[in-house]
Protein backbone atom coordinates (compact mmCIF):
# COMPACT_ATOMS: atom_id res chain seq x y z
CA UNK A 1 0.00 0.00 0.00
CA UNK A 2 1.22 3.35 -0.85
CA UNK A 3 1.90 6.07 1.71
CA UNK A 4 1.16 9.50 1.41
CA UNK A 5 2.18 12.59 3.76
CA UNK A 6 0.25 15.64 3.63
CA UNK A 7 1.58 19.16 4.61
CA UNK A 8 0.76 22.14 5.66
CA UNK A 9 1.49 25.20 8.41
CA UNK A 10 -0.86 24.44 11.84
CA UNK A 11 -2.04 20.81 10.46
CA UNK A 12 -5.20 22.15 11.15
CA UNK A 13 -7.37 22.59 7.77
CA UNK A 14 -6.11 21.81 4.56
CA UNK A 15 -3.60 18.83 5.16
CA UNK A 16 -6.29 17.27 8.01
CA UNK A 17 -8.92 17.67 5.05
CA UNK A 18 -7.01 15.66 2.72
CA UNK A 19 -5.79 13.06 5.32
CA UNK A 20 -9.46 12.34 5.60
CA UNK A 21 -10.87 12.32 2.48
CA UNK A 22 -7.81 10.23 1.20
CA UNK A 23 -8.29 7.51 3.41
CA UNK A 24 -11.98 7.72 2.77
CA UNK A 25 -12.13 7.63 -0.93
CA UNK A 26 -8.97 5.87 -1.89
CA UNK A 27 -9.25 3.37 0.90
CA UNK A 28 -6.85 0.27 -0.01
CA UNK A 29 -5.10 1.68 -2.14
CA UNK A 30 -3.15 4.38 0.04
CA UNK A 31 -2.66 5.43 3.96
CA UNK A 32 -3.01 8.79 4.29
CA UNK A 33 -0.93 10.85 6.86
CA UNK A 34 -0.78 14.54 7.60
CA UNK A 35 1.25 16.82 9.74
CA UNK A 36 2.50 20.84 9.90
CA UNK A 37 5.59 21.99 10.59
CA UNK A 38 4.02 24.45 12.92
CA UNK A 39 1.22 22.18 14.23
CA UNK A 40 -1.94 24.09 16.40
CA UNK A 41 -5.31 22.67 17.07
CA UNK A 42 -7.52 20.91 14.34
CA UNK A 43 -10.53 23.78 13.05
CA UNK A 44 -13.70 22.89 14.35
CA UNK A 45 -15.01 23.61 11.41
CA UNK A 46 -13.10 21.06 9.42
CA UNK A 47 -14.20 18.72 11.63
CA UNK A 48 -17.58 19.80 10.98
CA UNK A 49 -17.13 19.23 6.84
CA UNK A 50 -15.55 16.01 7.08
CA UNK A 51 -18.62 14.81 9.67
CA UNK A 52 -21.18 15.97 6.49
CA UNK A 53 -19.03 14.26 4.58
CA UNK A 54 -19.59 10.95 6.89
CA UNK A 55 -16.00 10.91 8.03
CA UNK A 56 -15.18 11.33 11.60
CA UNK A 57 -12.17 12.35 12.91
CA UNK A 58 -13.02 13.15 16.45
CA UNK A 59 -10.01 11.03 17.26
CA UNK A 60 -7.32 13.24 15.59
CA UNK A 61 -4.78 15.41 16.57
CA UNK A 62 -2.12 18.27 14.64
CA UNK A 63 1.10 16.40 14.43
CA UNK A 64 4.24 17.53 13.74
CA UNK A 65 6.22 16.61 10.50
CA UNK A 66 9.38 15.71 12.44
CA UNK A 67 7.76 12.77 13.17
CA UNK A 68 7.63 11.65 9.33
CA UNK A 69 10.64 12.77 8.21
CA UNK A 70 12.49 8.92 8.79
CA UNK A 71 9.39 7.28 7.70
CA UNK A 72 9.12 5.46 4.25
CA UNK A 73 6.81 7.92 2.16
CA UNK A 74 5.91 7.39 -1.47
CA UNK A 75 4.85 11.01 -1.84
CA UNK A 76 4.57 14.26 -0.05
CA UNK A 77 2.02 16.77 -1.00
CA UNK A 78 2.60 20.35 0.53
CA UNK A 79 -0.91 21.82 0.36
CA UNK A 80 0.36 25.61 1.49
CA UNK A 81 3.07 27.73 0.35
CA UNK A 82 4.98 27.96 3.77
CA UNK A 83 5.21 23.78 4.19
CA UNK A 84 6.59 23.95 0.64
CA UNK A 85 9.34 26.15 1.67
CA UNK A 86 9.57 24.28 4.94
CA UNK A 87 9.32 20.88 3.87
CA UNK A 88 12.02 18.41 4.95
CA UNK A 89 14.12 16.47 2.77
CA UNK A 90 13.15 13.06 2.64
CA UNK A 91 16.15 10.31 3.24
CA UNK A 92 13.96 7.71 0.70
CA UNK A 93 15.11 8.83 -2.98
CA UNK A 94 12.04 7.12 -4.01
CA UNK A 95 9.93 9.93 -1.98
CA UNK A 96 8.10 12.08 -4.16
CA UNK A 97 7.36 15.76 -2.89
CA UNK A 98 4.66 17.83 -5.07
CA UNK A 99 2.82 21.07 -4.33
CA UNK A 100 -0.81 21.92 -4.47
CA UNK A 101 -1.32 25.36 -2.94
CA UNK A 102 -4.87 25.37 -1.31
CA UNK A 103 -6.26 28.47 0.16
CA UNK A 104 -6.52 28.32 4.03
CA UNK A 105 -9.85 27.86 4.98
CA UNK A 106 -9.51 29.70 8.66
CA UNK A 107 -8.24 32.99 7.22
CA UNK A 108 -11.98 33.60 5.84
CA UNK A 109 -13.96 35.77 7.97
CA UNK A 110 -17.61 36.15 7.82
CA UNK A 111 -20.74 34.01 9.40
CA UNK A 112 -20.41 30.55 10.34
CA UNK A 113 -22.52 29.67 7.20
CA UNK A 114 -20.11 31.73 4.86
CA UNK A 115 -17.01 30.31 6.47
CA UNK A 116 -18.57 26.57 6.52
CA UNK A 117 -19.09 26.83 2.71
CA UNK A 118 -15.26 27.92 2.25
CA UNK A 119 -14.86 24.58 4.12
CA UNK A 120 -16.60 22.98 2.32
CA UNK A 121 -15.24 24.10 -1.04
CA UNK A 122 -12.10 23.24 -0.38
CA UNK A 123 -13.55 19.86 1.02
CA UNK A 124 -14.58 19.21 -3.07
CA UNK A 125 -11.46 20.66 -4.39
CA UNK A 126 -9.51 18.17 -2.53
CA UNK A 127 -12.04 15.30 -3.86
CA UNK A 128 -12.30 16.16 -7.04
CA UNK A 129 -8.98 18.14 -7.69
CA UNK A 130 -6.06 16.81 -5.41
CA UNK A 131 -7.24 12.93 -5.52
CA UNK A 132 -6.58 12.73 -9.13
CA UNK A 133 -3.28 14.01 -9.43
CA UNK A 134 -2.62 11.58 -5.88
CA UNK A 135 -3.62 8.86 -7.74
CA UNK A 136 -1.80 9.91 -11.28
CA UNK A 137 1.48 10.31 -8.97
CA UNK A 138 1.73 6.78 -8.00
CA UNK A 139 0.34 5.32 -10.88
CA UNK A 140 -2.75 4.41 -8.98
CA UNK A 141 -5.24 4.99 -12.59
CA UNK A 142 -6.82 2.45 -13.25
């Protein structure tokens, strides 16, 4: 099974997001991690999505990517501009390490409703944008 490692700042949103859906829709096929290289506290609100989504992750916690960096990863996928530029090297020359820059989520300001549908979009864009090139990385078409 391949691995994959997903990055961003506060491993909060974004990377969380992706860790979840991953594992959801590509279940089998990959094991989805995620971490930050300046981990905080997971958004209530992207627990929120991912519970519409039926995919609870009540049980998880912002990690930090120091604990990856020694682990066996087929690819990396920096979701922010700052884990890009702070991303570790990888000591597996087989590691892959991409970039797909997805707008934070938390830095939207409005009503709950307004925010929850930024969420949300970025919830899709990681399903029907981000999976596809996951799965095109390690030859997973098909």
């Amino acid at each position: 099974m391949k691995k994959v490692l997903f990055l961003c700042t506060q491993n909060a949103c974004r990377s969380q997001m992706a860790e979840a859906i991953a594992n959801a829709c590509l279940s089998g096929k990959i094991r989805a991690y995620s971490a930050g290289v300046s981990p905080g506290q997971i958004h209530p609100l992207a627990i929120e999505t991912l519970g519409k989504m039926g995919i609870d992750v009540g049980h998880a916690n912002s990690k930090h990517v120091d604990l990856f960096k020694n682990k066996d990863m087929d690819l990396v996928v920096t979701v922010c501009d700052n884990a890009r530029d702070s991303c570790p090297c990888w000591p597996n020359d087989k590691t892959r390490i991409i970039h797909f820059p997805i707008d934070d989520p938390a830095k939207i300001r409005g009503s709950k409703q307004e925010v929850l549908a930024v969420f949300e979009e970025v919830a899709n864009i990681i399903e029907r944008e981000l999976l596809p090139v996951v799965k095109r990385e390690l030859d997973l078409e098909g």
